[in-house]
Each structure stands twice: as C-alpha cells, then as structure tokens.
PDB file of N, CA and C in Angstrom:
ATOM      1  N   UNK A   1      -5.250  13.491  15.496  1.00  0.00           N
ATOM      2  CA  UNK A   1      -5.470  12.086  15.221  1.00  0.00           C
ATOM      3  C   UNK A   1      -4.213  11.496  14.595  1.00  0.00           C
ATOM      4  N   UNK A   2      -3.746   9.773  14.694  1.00  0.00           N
ATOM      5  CA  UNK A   2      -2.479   9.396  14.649  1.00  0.00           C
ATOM      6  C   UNK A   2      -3.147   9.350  13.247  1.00  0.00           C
ATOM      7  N   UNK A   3      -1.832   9.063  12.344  1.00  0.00           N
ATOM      8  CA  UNK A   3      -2.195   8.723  10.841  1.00  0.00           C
ATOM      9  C   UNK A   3      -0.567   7.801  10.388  1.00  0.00           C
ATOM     10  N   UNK A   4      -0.849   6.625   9.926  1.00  0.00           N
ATOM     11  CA  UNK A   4       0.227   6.002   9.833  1.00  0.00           C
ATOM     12  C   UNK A   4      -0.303   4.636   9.127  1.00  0.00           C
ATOM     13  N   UNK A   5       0.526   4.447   8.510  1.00  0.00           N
ATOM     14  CA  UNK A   5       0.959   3.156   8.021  1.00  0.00           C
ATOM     15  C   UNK A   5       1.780   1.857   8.089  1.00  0.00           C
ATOM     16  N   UNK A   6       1.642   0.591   8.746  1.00  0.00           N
ATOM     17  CA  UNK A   6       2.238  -0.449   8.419  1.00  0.00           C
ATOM     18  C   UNK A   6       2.252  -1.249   7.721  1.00  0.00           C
ATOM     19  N   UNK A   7       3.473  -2.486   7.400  1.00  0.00           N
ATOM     20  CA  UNK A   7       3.513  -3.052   6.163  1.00  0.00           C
ATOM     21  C   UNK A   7       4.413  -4.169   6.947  1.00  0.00           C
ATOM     22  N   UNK A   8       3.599  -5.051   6.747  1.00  0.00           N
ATOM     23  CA  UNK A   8       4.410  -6.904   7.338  1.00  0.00           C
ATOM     24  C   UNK A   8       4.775  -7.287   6.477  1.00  0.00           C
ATOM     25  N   UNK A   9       6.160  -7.308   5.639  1.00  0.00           N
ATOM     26  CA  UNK A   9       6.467  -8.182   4.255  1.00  0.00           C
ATOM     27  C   UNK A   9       6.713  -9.527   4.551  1.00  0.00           C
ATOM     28  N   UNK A  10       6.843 -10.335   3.907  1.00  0.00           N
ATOM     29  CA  UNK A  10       6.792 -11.546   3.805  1.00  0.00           C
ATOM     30  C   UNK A  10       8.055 -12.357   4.767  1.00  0.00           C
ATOM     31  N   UNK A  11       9.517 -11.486   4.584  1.00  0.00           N
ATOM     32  CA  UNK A  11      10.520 -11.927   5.089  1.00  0.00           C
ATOM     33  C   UNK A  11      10.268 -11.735   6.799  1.00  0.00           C
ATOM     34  N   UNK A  12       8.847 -11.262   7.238  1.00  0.00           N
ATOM     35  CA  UNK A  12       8.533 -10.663   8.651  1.00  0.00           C
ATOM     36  C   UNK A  12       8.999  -9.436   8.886  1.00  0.00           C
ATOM     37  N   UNK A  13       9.614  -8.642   7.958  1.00  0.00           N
ATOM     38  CA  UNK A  13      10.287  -7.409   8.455  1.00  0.00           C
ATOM     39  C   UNK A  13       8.744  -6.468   8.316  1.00  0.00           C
ATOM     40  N   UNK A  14       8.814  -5.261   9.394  1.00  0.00           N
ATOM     41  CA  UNK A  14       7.501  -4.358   9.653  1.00  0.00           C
ATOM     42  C   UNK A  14       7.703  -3.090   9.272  1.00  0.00           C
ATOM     43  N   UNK A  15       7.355  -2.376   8.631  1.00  0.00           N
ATOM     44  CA  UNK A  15       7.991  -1.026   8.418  1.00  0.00           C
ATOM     45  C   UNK A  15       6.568  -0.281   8.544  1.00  0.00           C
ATOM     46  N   UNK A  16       7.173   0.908   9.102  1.00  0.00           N
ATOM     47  CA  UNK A  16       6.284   2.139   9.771  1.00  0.00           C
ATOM     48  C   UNK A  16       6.592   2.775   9.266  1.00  0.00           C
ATOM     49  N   UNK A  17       5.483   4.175   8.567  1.00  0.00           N
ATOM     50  CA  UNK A  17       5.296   5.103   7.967  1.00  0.00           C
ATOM     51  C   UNK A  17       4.526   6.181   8.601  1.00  0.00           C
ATOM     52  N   UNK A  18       5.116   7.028   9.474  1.00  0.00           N
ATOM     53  CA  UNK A  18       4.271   7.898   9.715  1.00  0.00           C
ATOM     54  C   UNK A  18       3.495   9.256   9.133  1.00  0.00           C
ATOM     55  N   UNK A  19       2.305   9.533   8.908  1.00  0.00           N
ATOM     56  CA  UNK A  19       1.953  10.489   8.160  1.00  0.00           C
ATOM     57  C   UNK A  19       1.706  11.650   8.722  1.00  0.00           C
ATOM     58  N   UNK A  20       1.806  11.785   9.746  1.00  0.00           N
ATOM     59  CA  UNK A  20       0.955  12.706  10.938  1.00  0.00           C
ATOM     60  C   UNK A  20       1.260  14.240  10.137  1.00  0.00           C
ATOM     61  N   UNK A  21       2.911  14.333   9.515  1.00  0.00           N
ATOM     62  CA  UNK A  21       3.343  15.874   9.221  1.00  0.00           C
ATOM     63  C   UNK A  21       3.439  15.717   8.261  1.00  0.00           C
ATOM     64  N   UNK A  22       2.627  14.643   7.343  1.00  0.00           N
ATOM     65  CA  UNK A  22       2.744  14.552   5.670  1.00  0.00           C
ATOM     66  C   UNK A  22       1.795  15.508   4.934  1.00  0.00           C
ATOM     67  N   UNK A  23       2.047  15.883   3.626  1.00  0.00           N
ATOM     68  CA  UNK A  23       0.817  16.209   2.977  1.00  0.00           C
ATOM     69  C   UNK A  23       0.021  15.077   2.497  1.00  0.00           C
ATOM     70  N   UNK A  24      -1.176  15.097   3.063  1.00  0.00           N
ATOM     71  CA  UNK A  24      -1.889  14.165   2.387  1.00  0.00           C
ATOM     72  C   UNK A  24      -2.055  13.587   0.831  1.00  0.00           C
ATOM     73  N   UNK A  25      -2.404  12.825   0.254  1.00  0.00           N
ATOM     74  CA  UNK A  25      -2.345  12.555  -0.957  1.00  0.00           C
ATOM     75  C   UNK A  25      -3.648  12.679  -1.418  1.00  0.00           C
ATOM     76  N   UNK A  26      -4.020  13.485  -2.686  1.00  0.00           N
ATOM     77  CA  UNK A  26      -5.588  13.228  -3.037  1.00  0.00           C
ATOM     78  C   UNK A  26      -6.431  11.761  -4.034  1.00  0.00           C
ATOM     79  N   UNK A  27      -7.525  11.732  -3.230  1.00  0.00           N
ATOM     80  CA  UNK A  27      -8.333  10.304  -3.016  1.00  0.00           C
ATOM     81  C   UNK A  27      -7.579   9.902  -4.867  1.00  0.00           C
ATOM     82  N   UNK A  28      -7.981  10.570  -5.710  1.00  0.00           N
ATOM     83  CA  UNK A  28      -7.695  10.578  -7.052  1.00  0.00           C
ATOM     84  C   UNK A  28      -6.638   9.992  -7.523  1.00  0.00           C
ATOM     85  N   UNK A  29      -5.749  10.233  -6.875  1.00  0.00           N
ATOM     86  CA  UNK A  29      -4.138  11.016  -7.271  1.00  0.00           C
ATOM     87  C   UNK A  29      -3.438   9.168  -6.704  1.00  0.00           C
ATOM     88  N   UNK A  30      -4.189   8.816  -5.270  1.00  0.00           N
ATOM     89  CA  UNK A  30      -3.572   7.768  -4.909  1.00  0.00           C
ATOM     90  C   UNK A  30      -4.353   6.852  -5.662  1.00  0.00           C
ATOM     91  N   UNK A  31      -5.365   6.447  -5.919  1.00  0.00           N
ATOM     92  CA  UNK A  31      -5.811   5.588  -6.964  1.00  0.00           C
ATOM     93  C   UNK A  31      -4.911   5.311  -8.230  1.00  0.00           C
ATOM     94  N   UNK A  32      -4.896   6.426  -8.878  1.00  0.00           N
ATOM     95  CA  UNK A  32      -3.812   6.602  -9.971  1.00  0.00           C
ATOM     96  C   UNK A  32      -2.768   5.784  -9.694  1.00  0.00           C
ATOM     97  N   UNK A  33      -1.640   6.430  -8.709  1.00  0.00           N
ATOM     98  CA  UNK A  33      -0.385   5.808  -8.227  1.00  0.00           C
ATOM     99  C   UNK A  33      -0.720   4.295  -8.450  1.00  0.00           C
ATOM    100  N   UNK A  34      -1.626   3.891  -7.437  1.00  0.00           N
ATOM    101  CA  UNK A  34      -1.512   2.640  -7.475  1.00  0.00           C
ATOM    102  C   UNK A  34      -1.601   1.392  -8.848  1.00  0.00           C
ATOM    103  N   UNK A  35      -2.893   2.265  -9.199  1.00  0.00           N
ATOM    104  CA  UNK A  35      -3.314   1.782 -10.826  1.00  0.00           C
ATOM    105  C   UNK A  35      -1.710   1.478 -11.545  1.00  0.00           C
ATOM    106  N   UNK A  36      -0.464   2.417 -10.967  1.00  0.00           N
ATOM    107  CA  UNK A  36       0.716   2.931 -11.993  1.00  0.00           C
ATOM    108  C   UNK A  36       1.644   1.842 -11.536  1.00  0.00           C
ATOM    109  N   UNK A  37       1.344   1.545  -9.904  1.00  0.00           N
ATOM    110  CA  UNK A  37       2.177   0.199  -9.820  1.00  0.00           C
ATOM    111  C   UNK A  37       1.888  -0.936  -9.608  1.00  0.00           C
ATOM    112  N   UNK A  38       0.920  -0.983  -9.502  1.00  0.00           N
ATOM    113  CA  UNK A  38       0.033  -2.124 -10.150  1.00  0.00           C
ATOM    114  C   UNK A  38       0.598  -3.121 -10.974  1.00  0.00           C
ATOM    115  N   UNK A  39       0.498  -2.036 -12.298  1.00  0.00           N
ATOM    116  CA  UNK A  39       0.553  -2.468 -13.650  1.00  0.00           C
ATOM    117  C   UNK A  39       2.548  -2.655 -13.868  1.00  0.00           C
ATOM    118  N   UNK A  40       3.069  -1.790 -13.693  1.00  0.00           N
ATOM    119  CA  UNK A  40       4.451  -1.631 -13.737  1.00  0.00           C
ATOM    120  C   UNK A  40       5.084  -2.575 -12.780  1.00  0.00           C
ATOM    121  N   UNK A  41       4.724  -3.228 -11.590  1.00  0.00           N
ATOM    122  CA  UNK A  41       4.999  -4.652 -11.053  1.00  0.00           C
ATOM    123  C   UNK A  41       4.756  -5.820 -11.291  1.00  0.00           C
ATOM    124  N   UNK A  42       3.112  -5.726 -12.541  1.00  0.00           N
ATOM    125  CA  UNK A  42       3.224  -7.058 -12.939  1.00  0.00           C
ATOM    126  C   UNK A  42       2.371  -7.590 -12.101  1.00  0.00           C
ATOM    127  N   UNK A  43       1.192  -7.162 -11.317  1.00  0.00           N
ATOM    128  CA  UNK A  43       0.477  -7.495 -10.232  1.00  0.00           C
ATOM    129  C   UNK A  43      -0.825  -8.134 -11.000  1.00  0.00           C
ATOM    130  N   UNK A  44      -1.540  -9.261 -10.432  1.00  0.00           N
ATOM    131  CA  UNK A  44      -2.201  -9.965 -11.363  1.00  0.00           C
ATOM    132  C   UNK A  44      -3.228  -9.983 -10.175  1.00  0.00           C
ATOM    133  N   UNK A  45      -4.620  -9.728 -10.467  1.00  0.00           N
ATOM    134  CA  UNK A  45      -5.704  -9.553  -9.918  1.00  0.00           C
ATOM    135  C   UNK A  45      -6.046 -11.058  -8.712  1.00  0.00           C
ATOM    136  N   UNK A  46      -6.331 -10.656  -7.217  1.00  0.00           N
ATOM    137  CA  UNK A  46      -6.653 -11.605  -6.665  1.00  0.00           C
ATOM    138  C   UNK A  46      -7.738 -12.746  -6.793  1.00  0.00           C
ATOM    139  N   UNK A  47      -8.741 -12.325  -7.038  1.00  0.00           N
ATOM    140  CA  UNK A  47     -10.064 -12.794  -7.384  1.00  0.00           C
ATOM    141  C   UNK A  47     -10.554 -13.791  -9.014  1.00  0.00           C
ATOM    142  N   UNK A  48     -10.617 -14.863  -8.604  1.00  0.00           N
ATOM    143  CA  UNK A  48     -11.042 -15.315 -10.428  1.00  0.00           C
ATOM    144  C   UNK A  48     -11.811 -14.237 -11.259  1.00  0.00           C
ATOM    145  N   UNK A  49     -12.525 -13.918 -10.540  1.00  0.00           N
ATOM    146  CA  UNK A  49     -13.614 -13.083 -12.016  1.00  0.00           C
ATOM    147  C   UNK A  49     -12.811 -11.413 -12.250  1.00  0.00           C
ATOM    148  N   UNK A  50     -11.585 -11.573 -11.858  1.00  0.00           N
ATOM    149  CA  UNK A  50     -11.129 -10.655 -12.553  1.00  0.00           C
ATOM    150  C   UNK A  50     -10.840  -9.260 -11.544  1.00  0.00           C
ATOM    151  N   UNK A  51     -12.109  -8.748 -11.216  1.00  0.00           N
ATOM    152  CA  UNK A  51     -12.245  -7.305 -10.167  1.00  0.00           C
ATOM    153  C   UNK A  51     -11.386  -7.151  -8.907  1.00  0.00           C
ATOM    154  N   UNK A  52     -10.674  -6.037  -9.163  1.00  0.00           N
ATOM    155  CA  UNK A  52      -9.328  -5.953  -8.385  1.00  0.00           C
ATOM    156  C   UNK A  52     -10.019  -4.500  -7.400  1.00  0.00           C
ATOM    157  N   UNK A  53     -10.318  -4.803  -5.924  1.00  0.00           N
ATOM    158  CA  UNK A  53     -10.577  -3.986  -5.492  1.00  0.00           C
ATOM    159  C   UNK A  53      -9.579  -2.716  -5.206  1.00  0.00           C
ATOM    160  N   UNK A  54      -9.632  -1.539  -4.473  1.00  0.00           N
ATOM    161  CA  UNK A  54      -8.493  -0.937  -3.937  1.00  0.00           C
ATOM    162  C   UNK A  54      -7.927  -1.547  -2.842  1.00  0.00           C
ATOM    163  N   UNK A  55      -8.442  -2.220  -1.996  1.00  0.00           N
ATOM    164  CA  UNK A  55      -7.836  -2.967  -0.882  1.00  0.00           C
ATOM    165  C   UNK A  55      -6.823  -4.177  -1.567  1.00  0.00           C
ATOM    166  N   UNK A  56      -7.066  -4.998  -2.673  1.00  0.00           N
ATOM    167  CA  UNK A  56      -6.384  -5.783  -3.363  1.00  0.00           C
ATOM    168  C   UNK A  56      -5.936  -5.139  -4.234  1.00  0.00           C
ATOM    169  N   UNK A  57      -5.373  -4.242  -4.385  1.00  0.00           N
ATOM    170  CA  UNK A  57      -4.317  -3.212  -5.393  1.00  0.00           C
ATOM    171  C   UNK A  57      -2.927  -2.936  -4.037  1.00  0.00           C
ATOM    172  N   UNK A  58      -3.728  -2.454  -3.024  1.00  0.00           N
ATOM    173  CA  UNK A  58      -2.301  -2.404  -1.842  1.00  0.00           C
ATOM    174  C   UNK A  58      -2.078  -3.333  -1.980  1.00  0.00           C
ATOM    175  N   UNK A  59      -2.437  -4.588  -1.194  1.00  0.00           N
ATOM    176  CA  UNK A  59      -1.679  -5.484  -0.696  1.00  0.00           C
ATOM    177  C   UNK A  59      -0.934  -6.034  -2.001  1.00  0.00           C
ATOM    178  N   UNK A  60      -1.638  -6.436  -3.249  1.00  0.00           N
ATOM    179  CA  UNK A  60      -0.610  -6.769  -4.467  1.00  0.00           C
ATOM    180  C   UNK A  60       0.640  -6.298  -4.599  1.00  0.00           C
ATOM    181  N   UNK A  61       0.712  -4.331  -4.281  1.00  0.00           N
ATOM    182  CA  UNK A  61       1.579  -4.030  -4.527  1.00  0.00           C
ATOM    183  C   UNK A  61       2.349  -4.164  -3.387  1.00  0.00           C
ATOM    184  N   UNK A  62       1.831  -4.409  -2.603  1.00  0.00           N
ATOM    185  CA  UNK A  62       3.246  -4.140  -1.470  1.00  0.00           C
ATOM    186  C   UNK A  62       4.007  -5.875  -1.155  1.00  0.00           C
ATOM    187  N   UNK A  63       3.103  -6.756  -1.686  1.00  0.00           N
ATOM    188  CA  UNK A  63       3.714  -7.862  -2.088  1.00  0.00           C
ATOM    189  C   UNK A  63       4.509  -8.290  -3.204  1.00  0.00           C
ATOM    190  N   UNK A  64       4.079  -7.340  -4.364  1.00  0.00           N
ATOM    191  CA  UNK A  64       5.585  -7.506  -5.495  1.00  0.00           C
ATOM    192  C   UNK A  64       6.732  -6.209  -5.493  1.00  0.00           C
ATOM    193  N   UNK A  65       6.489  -5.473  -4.366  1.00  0.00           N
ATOM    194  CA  UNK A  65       7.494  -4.388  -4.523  1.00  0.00           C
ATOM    195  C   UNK A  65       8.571  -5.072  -3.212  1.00  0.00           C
ATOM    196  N   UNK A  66       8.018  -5.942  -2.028  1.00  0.00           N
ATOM    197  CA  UNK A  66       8.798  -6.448  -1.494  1.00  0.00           C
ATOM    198  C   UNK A  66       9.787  -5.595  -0.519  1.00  0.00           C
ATOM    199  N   UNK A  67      10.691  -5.762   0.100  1.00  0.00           N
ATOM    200  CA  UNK A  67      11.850  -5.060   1.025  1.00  0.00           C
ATOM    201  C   UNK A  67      12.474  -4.233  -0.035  1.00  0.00           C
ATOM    202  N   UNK A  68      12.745  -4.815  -1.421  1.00  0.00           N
ATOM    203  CA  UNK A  68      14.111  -3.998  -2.224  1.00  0.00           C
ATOM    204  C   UNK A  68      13.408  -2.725  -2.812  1.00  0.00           C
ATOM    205  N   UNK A  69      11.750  -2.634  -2.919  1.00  0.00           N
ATOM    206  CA  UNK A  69      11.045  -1.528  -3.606  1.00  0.00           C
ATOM    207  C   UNK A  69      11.134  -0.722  -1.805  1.00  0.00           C
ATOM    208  N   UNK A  70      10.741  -1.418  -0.719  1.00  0.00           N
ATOM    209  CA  UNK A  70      10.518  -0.338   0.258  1.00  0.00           C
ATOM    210  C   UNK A  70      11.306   0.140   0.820  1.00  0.00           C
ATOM    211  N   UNK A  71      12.929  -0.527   0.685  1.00  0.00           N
ATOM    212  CA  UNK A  71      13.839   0.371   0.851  1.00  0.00           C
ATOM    213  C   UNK A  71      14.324   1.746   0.245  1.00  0.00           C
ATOM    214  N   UNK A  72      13.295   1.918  -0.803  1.00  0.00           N
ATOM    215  CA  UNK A  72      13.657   3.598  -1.551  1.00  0.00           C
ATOM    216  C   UNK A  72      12.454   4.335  -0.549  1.00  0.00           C
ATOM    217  N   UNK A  73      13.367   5.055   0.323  1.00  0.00           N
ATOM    218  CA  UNK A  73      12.289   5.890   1.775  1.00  0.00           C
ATOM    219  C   UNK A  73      10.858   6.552   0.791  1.00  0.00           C
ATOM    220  N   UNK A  74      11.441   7.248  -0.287  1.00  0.00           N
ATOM    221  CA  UNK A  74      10.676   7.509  -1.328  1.00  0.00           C
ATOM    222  C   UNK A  74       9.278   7.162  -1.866  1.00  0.00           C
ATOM    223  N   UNK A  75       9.641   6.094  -2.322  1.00  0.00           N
ATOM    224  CA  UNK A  75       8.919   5.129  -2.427  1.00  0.00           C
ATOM    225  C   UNK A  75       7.805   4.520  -1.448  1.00  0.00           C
ATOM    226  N   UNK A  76       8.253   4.186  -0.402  1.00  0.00           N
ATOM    227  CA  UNK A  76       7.588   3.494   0.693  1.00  0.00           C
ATOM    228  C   UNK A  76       6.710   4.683   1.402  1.00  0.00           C
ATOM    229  N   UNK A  77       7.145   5.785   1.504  1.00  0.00           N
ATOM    230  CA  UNK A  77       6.371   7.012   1.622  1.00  0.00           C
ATOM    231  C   UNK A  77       5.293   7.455   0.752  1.00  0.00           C
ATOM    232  N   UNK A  78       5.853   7.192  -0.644  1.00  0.00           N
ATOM    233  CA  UNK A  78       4.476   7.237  -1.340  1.00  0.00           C
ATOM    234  C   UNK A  78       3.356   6.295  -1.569  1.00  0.00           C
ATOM    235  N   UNK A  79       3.956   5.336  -0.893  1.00  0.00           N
ATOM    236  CA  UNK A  79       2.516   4.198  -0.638  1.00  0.00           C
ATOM    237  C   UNK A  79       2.100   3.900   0.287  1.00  0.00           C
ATOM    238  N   UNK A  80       2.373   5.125   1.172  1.00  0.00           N
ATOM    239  CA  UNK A  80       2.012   4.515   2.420  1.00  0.00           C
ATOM    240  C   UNK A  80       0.920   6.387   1.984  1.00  0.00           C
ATOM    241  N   UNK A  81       1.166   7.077   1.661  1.00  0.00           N
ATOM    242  CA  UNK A  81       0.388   8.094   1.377  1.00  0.00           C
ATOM    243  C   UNK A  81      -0.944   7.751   0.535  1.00  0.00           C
ATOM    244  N   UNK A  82      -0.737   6.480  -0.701  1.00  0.00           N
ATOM    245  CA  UNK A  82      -1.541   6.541  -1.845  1.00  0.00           C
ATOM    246  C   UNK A  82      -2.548   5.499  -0.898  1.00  0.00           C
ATOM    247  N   UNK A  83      -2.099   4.910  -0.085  1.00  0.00           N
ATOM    248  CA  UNK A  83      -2.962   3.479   0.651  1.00  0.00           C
ATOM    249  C   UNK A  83      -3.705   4.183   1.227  1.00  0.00           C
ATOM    250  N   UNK A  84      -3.265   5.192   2.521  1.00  0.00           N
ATOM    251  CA  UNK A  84      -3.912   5.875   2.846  1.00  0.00           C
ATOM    252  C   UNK A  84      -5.179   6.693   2.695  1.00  0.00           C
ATOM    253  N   UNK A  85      -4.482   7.061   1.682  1.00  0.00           N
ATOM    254  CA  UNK A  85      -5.456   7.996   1.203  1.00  0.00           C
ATOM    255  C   UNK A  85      -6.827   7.441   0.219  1.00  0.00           C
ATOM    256  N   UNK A  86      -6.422   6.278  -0.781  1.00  0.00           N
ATOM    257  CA  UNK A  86      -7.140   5.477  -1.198  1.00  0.00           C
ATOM    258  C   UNK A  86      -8.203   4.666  -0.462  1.00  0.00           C
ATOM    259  N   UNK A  87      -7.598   4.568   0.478  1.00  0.00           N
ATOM    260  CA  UNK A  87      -8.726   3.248   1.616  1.00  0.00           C
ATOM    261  C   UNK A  87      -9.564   4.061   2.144  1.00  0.00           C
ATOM    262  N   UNK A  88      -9.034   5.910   2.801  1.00  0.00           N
ATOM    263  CA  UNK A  88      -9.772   6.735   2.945  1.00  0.00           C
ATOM    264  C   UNK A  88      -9.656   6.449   4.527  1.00  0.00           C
ATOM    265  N   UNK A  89      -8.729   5.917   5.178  1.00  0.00           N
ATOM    266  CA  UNK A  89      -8.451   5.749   6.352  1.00  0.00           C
ATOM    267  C   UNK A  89      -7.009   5.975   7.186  1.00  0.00           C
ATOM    268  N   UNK A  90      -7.062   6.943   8.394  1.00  0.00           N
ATOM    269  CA  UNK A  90      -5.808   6.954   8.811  1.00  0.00           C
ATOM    270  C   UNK A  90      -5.083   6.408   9.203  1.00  0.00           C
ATOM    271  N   UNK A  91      -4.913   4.882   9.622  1.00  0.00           N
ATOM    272  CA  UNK A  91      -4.482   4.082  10.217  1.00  0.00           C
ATOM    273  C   UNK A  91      -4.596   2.855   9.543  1.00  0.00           C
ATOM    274  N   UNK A  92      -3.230   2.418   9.015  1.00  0.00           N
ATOM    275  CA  UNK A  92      -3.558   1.083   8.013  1.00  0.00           C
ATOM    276  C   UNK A  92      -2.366   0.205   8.178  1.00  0.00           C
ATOM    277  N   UNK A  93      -3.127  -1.019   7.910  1.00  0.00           N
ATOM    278  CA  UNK A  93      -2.133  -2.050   8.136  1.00  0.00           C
ATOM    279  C   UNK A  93      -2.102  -3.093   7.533  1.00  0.00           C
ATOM    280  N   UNK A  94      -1.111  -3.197   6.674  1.00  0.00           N
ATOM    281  CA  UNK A  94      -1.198  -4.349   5.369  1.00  0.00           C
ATOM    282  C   UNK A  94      -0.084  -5.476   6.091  1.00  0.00           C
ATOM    283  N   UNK A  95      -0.551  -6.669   6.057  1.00  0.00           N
ATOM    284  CA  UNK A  95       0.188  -7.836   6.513  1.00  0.00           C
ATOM    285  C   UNK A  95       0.318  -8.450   4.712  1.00  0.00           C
ATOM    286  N   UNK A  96       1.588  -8.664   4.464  1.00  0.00           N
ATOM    287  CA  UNK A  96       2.053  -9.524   2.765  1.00  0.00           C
ATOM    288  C   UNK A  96       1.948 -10.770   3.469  1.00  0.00           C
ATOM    289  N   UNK A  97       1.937 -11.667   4.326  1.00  0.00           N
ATOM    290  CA  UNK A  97       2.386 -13.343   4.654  1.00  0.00           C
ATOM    291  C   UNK A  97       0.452 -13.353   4.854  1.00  0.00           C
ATOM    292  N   UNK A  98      -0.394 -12.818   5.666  1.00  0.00           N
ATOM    293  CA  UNK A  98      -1.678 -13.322   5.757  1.00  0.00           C
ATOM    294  C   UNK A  98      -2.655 -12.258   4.642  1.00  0.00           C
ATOM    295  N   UNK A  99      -2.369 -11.742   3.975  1.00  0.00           N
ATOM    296  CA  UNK A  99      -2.667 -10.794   2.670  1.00  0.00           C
ATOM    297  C   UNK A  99      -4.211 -10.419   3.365  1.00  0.00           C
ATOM    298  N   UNK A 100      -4.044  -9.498   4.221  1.00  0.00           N
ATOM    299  CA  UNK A 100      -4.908  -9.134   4.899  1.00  0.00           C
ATOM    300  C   UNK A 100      -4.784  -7.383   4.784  1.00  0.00           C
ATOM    301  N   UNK A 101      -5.635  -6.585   5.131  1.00  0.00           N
ATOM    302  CA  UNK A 101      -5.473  -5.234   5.932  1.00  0.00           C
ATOM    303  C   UNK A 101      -6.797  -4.980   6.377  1.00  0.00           C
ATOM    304  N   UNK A 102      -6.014  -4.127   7.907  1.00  0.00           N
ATOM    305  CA  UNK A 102      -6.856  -3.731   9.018  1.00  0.00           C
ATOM    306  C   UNK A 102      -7.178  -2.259   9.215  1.00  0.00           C
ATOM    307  N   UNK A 103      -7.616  -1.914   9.823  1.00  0.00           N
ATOM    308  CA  UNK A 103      -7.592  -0.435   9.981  1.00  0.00           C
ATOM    309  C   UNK A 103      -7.863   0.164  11.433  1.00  0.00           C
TER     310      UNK A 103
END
C-alpha cells in the first residue's frame, strides 16, 4: 500500500513525502511531536471555543512552519511521519491556502 504525504503551502509550492520505506511513527509519539510544534510555532487554535483537533494541529503547523521550516528534509520528514501517523491514515494531504486535508 502507497503511504505518503502532501503539503500545498501557501506560496503554491507542493512537497511530497514519501513513506513507503519509512519507519513508521507511533500514534503517541506523533501526537506529542505535534503538541511540541504546535506550541513552539506559536500556533493559535482554529475554532472559537478553543478545541484544537489533530487534523487542526497539522494544518496549523504546516502553515506557520511554511517553505523555510520544510526546507530542513528533516524536518518535513518528521511531519509528514507525525501527520501520518496521527490522522492514522496512509495517504494525506494538507492544502495551507484552502486549510483543508484529504485522505
């Protein structure tokens, strides 16, 4: 089965992450991550009443980490692992301009 990640940033640029020969990330472990950049980007909850789902934790972050955070291969690898693995789906696709994801 394919397993991969895309990411539409805002400037329209698309970046692909393939996971197929990755180690997976555990459900736990990517929650965490995200919880870690979340908070360390400064990401402010979508929703008035506050409740920040995991689906609105990706897209936050991959909207304040931007091109200059996903240019560390590093980096962009590990969120394309923690999304993954968090959403609990192999195939994901975060658009930053229509703050959407598909699967």
């Amino acid at each position: 089965m394919r397993s991969e990640v895309t990411v539409k940033l805002a400037d329209g640029a698309e970046l692909r992450f393939d996971l197929d020969e990755v180690q997976p990330m555990p459900h736990d472990v990517a929650r965490w991550w995200l919880d870690e950049q979340f908070t360390r980007l400064g990401c402010e909850p979508l929703r008035p009443t506050g409740k920040v789902l995991i689906a609105d934790k990706v897209l936050c972050v991959a909207q304040a980490a931007g091109g200059a955070q996903f240019a560390d291969a590093q980096w962009g690898g590990a969120f394309a692992r923690a999304a993954s693995a968090a959403l609990a789906k192999p195939v994901v696709h975060v658009d930053v301009p229509e703050m959407a994801i598909s699967f």
